[in-house]
Protein backbone atom coordinates (compact mmCIF):
# COMPACT_ATOMS: atom_id res chain seq x y z
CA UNK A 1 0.00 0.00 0.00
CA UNK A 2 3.10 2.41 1.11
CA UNK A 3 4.29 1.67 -2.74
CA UNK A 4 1.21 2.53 -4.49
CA UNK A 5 0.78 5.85 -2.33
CA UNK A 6 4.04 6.71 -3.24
CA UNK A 7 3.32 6.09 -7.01
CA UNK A 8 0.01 7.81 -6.87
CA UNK A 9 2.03 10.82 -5.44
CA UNK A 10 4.36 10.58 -7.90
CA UNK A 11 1.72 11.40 -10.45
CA UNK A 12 0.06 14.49 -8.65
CA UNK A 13 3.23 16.45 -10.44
CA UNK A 14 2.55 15.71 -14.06
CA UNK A 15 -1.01 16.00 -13.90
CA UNK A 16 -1.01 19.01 -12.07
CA UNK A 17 0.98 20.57 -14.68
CA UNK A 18 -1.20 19.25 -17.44
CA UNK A 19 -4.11 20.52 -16.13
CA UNK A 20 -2.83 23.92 -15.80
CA UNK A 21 -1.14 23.71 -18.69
CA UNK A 22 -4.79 24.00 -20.50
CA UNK A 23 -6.40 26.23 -18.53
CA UNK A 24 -3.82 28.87 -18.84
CA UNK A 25 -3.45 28.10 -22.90
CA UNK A 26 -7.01 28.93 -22.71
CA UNK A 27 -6.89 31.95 -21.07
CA UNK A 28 -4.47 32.97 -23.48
CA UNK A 29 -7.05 32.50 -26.38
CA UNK A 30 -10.36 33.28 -25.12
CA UNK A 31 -10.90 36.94 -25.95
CA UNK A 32 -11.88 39.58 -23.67
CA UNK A 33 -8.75 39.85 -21.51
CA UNK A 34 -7.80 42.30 -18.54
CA UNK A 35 -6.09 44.68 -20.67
CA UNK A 36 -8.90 44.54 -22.93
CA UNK A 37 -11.29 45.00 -20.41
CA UNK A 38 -9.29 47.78 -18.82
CA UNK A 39 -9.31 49.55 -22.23
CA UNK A 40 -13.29 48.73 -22.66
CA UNK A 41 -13.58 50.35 -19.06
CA UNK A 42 -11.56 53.82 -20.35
CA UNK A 43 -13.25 53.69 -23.45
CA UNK A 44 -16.87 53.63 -21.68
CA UNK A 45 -15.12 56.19 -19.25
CA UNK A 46 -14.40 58.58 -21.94
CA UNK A 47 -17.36 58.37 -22.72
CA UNK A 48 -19.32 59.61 -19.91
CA UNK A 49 -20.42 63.36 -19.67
CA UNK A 50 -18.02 64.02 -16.94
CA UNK A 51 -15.06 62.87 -18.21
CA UNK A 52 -15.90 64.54 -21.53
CA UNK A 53 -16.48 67.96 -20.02
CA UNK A 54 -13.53 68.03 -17.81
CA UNK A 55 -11.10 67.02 -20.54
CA UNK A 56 -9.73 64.21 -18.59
CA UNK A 57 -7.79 61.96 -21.03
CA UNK A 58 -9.13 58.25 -20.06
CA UNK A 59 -7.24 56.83 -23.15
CA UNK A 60 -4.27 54.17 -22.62
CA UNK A 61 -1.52 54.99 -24.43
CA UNK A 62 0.68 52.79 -26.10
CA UNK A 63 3.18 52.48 -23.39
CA UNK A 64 0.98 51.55 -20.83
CA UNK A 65 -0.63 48.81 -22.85
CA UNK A 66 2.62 47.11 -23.55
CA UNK A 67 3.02 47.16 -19.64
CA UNK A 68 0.00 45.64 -18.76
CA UNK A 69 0.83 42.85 -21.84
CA UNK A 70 4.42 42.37 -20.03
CA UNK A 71 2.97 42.38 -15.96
CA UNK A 72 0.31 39.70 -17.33
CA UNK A 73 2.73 37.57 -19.61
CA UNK A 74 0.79 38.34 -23.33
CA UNK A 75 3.60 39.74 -24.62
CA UNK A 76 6.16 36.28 -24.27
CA UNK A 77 5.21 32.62 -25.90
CA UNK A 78 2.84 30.44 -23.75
CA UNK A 79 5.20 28.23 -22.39
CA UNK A 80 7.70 31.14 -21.31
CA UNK A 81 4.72 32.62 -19.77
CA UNK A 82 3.59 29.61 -18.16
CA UNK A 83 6.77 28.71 -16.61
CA UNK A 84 7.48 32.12 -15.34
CA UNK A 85 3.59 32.02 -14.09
CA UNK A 86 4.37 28.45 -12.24
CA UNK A 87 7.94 30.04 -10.29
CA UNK A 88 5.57 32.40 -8.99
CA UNK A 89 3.09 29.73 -8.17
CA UNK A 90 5.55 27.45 -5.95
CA UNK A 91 6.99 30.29 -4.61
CA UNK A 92 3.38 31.20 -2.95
CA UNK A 93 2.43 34.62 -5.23
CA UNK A 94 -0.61 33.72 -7.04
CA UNK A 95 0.10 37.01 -9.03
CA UNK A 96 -2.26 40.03 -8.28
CA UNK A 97 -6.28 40.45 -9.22
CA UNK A 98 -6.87 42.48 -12.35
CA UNK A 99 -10.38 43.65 -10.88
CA UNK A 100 -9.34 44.18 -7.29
CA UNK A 101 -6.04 44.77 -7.34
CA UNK A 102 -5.08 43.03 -4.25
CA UNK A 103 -2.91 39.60 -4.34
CA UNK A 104 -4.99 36.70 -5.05
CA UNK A 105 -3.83 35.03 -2.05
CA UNK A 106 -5.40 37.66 0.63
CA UNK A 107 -8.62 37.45 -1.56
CA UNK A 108 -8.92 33.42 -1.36
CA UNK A 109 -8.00 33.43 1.97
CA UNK A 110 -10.75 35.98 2.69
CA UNK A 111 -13.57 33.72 0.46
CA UNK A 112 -12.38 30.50 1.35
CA UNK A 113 -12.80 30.18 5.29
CA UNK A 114 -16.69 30.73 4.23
CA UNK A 115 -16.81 27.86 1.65
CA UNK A 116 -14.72 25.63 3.97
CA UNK A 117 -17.30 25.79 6.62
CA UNK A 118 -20.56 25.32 4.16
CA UNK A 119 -18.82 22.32 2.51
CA UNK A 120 -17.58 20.47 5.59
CA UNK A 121 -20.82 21.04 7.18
CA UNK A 122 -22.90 19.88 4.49
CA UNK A 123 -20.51 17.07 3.79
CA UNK A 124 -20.73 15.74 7.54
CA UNK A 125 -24.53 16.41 7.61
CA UNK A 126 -25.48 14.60 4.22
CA UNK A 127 -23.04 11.32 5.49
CA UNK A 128 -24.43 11.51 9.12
CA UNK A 129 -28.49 11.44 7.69
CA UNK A 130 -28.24 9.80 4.68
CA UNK A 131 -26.11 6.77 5.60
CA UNK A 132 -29.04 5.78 8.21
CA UNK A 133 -31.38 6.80 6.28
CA UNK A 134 -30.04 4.26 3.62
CA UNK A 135 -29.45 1.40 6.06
CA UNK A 136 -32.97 1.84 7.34
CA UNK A 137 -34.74 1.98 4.10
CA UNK A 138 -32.87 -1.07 2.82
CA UNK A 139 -33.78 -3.16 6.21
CA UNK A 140 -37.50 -1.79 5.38
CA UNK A 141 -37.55 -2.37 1.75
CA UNK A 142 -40.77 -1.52 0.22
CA UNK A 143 -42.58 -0.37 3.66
CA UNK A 144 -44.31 2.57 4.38
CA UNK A 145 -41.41 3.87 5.43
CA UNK A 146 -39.38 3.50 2.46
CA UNK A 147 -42.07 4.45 -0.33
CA UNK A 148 -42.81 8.15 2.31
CA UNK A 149 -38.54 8.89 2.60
CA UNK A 150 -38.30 7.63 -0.96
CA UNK A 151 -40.83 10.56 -2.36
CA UNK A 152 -39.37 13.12 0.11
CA UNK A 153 -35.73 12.53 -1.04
CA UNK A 154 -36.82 12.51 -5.16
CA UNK A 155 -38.76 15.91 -4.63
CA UNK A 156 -35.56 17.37 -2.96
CA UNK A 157 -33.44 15.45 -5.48
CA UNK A 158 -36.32 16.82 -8.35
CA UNK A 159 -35.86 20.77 -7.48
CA UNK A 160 -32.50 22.32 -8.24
CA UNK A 161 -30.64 23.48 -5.52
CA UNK A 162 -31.60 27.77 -6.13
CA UNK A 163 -34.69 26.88 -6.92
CA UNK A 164 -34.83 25.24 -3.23
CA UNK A 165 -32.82 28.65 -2.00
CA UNK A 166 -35.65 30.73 -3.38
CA UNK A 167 -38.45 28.77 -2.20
CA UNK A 168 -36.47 28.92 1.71
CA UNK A 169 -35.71 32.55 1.03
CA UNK A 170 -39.07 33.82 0.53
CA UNK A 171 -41.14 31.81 3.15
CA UNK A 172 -38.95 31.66 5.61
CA UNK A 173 -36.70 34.42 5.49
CA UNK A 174 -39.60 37.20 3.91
CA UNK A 175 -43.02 35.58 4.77
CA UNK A 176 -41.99 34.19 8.16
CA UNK A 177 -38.78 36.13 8.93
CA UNK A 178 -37.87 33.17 11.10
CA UNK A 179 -34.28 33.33 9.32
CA UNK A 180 -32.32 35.94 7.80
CA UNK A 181 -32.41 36.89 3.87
CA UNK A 182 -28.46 36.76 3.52
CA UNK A 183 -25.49 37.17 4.27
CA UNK A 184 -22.69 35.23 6.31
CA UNK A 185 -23.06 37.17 9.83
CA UNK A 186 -25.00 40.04 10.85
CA UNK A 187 -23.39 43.55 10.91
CA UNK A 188 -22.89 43.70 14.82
CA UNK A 189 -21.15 40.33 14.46
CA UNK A 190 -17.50 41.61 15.94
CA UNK A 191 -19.75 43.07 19.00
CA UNK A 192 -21.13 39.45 20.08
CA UNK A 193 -19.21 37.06 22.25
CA UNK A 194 -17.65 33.98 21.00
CA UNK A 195 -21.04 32.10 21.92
CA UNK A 196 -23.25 34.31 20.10
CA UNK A 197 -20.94 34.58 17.27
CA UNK A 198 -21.25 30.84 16.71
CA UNK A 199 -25.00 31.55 17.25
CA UNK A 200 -24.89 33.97 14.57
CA UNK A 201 -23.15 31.91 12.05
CA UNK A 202 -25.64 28.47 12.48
CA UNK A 203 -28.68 31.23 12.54
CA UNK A 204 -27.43 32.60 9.31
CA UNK A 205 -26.39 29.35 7.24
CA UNK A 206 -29.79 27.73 7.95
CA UNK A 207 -31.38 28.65 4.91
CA UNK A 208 -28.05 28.44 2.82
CA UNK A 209 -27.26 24.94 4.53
CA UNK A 210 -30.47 23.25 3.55
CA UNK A 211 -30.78 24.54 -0.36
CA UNK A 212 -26.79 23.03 -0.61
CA UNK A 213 -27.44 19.65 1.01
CA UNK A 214 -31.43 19.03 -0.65
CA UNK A 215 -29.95 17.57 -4.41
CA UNK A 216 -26.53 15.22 -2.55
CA UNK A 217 -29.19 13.48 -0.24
CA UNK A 218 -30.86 11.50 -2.64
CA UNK A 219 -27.56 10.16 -4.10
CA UNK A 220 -25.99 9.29 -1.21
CA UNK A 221 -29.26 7.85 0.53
CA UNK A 222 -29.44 5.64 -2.50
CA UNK A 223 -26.09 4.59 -2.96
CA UNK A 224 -26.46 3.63 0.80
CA UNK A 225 -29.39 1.83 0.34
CA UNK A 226 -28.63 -0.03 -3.32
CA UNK A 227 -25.39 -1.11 -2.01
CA UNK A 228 -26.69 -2.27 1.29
CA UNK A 229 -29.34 -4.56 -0.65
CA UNK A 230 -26.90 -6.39 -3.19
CA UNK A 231 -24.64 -7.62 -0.29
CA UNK A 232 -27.87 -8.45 1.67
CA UNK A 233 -28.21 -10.65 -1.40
CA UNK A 234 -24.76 -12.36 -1.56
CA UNK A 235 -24.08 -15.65 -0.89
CA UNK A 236 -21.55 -14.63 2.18
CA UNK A 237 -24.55 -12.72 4.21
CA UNK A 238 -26.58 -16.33 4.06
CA UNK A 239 -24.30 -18.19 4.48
CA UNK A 240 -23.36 -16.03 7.64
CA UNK A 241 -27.05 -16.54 8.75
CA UNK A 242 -27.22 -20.31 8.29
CA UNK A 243 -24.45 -20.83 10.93
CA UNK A 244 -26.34 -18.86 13.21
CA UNK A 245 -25.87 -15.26 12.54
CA UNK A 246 -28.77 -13.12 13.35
CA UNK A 247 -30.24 -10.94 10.57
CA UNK A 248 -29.12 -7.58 12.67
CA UNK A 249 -25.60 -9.37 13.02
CA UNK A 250 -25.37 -10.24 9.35
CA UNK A 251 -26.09 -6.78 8.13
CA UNK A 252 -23.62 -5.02 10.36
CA UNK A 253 -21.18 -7.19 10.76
CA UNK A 254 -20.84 -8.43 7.11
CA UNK A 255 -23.16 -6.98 4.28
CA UNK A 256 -22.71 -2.65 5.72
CA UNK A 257 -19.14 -2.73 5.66
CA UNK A 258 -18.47 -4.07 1.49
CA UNK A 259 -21.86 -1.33 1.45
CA UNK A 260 -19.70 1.39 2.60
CA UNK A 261 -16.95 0.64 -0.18
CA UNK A 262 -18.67 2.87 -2.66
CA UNK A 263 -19.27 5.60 -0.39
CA UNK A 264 -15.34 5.81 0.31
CA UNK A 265 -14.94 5.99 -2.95
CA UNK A 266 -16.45 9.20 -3.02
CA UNK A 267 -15.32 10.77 0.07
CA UNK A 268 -11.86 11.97 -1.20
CA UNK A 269 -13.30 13.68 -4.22
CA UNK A 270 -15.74 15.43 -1.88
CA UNK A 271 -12.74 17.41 -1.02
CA UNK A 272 -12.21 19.93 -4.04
CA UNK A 273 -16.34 20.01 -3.67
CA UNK A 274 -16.01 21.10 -0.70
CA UNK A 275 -14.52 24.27 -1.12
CA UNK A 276 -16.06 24.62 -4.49
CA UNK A 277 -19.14 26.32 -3.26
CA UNK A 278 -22.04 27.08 -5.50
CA UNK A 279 -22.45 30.22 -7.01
CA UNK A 280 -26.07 30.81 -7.43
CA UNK A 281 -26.60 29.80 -3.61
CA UNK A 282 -24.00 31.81 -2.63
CA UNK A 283 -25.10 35.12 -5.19
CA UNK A 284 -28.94 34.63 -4.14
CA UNK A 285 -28.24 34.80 -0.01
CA UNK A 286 -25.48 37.59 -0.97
CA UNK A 287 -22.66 35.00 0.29
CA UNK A 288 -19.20 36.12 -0.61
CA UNK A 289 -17.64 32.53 -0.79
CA UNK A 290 -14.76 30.64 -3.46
CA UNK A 291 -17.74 29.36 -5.76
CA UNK A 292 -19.19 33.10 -6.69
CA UNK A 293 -15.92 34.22 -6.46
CA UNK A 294 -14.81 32.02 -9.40
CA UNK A 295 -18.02 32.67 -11.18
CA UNK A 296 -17.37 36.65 -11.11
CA UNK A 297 -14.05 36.08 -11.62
CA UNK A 298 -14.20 34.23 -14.93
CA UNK A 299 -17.32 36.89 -15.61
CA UNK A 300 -14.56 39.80 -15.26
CA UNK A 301 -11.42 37.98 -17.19
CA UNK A 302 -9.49 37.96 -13.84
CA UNK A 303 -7.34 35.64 -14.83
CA UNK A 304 -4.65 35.68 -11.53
CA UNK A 305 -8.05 34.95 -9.75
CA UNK A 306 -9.21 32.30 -11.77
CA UNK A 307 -6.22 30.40 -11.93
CA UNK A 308 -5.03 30.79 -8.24
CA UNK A 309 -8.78 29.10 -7.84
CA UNK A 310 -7.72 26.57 -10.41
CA UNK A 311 -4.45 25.65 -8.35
CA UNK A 312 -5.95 25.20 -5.29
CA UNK A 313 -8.75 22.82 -6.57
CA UNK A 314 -6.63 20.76 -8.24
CA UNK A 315 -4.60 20.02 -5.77
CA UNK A 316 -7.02 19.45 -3.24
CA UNK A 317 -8.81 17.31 -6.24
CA UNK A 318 -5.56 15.38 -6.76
CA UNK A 319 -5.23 14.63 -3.26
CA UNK A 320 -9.03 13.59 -2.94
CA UNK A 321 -8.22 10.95 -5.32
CA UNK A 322 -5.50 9.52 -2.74
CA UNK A 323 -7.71 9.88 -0.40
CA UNK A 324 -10.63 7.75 -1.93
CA UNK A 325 -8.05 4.58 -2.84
CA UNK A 326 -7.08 4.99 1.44
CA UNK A 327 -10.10 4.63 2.54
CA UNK A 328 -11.44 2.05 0.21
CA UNK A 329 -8.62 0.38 1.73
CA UNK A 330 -9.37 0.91 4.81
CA UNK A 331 -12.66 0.00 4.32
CA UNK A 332 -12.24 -3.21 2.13
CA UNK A 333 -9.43 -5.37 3.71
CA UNK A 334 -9.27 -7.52 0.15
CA UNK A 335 -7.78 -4.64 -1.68
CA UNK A 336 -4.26 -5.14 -2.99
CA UNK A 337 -2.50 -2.19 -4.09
């Protein structure tokens, strides 16, 4: 196992430079750049009545243009570019945002904290229901109880994810007002103590919480349950019960844990997910996380932003794939590496 780890690691190198390899190629292409955008912004500048009456000149000049081209790397081949983009990258300077003009590490590190803590929640929440929930519906095949959770979780499963945010947003948080409209924390957050600050945070991700965890519960209740049944119908769980196993011992100690195989499969590549985010959840409660970040950002052509987003999700993506092979290991003992 220590040999394949170090193989798979070996690999992370190579593919990480493939990947951004393309993206930045692309970003080379795709029209619409910062310095064109920064010209598009003078232009529309220019022409506003202000500008036009004070004689302010809102033109770049020729000089300044080549600049920009030279701080952003359009003026040098791809690969020059690239490489002198990736010394930058190991050396930890993700190269500074075109729109904000602040280094793109202080803005991640601002956005991510928020992601982090709606994608580890929902993460833990979605395992700590839905695994149950699956066991339970697979022990109660085609009862009551199955057929009732079954509709619930397709409805949720049925309604995309902002369409569940609006719905939350405008009976609970404008009909109701049991929950807030938006936002991360309320403005008099740095005045509360550290209990109502935690207060403050669960109060406000309520609505947020439940519109990013309604479409992953059917999946993962399912996957539960599907899995569950096929070992329930293997040879080894009845055998297990003809030499005396009970039916509750035969479940849990035999058919749940080759269940839980495909669910460990998935649990590494939750990782770049986590901090993903999503963007319309995030733009409709007015949540300044990574996902709307990276939506605005590819919006505005900031490249520095977009690509410090890129190296930080495939890495954690990379390792997520580790991750999955260790704990299907861990999980399945007949695994040889």
């Amino acid at each position: 196992m220590a040999q394949y780890i170090l193989r798979r690691l070996l690999l992370v190198p190579p593919t990480f430079l493939g990947i951004t390899l393309i993206v930045f190629t692309i970003t080379r292409f795709v029209p619409g750049g910062p310095v064109e955008r920064m010209i598009a912004e003078m232009q529309q500048a220019n022409l506003q009545e202000g500008a036009a009456d004070s004689g302010m000149d809102t033109q770049l000049s020729e000089e300044q243009i080549q600049q920009l081209n030279e701080y952003y790397g359009f003026d040098k081949p791809i690969l020059v570019s690239y490489g002198q983009w990736l010394i930058k990258v190991i050396s930890g300077d993700l190269g500074r945002s075109s729109r904000y003009a602040d280094p793109v590490v202080d803005i991640i590190e601002e956005r991510l904290p928020i992601s982090i803590f709606y994608g580890v929640s929902s993460m833990l929440i979605t395992y700590l229901v839905c695994i149950p929930l699956g066991i339970i519906k697979a022990i109660k095949h085609e009862t009551p109880l199955d057929n009732v959770s079954s509709a619930a979780v397709f409805v949720g499963y049925a309604l995309p994810s902002y369409v569940v945010a609006i719905i939350l947003m405008v009976y609970f948080g404008s009909e109701l007002e049991w929950f807030p409209l938006g936002g991360f924390v309320s403005d008099d957050f740095e005045d509360l103590e550290l209990g109502g600050k935690i207060l403050d945070v669960l109060y406000h991700a309520v609505l947020p919480m439940t519109a990013y965890i309604m479409g992953s519960f059917a999946v993962t209740t399912f996957m539960m349950k599907n899995a569950l049944m096929d070992n329930l119908a293997a040879d080894f769980v009845r055998t297990a019960m003809a030499k005396g196993f009970t039916f509750r011992a035969a479940v849990f100690k035999h058919a749940l844990q080759n269940s839980l195989i495909p669910m460990a499969t998935h649990f590494g590549n939750n990782i770049s997910v986590i901090i993903a985010g999503s963007f319309l959840i995030e733009k409709i409660f007015n949540i300044d996380g990574f996902g709307l970040l990276g939506f605005e950002s590819v919006l505005n052509r900031d490249y520095p932003v977009v690509l410090g987003i890129l190296v930080i999700s495939s890495v954690l993506q990379l390792i997520g794939n580790i991750l999955s092979d260790i704990c299907v290991a861990l999980v399945d003992p007949r695994v040889q590496f």
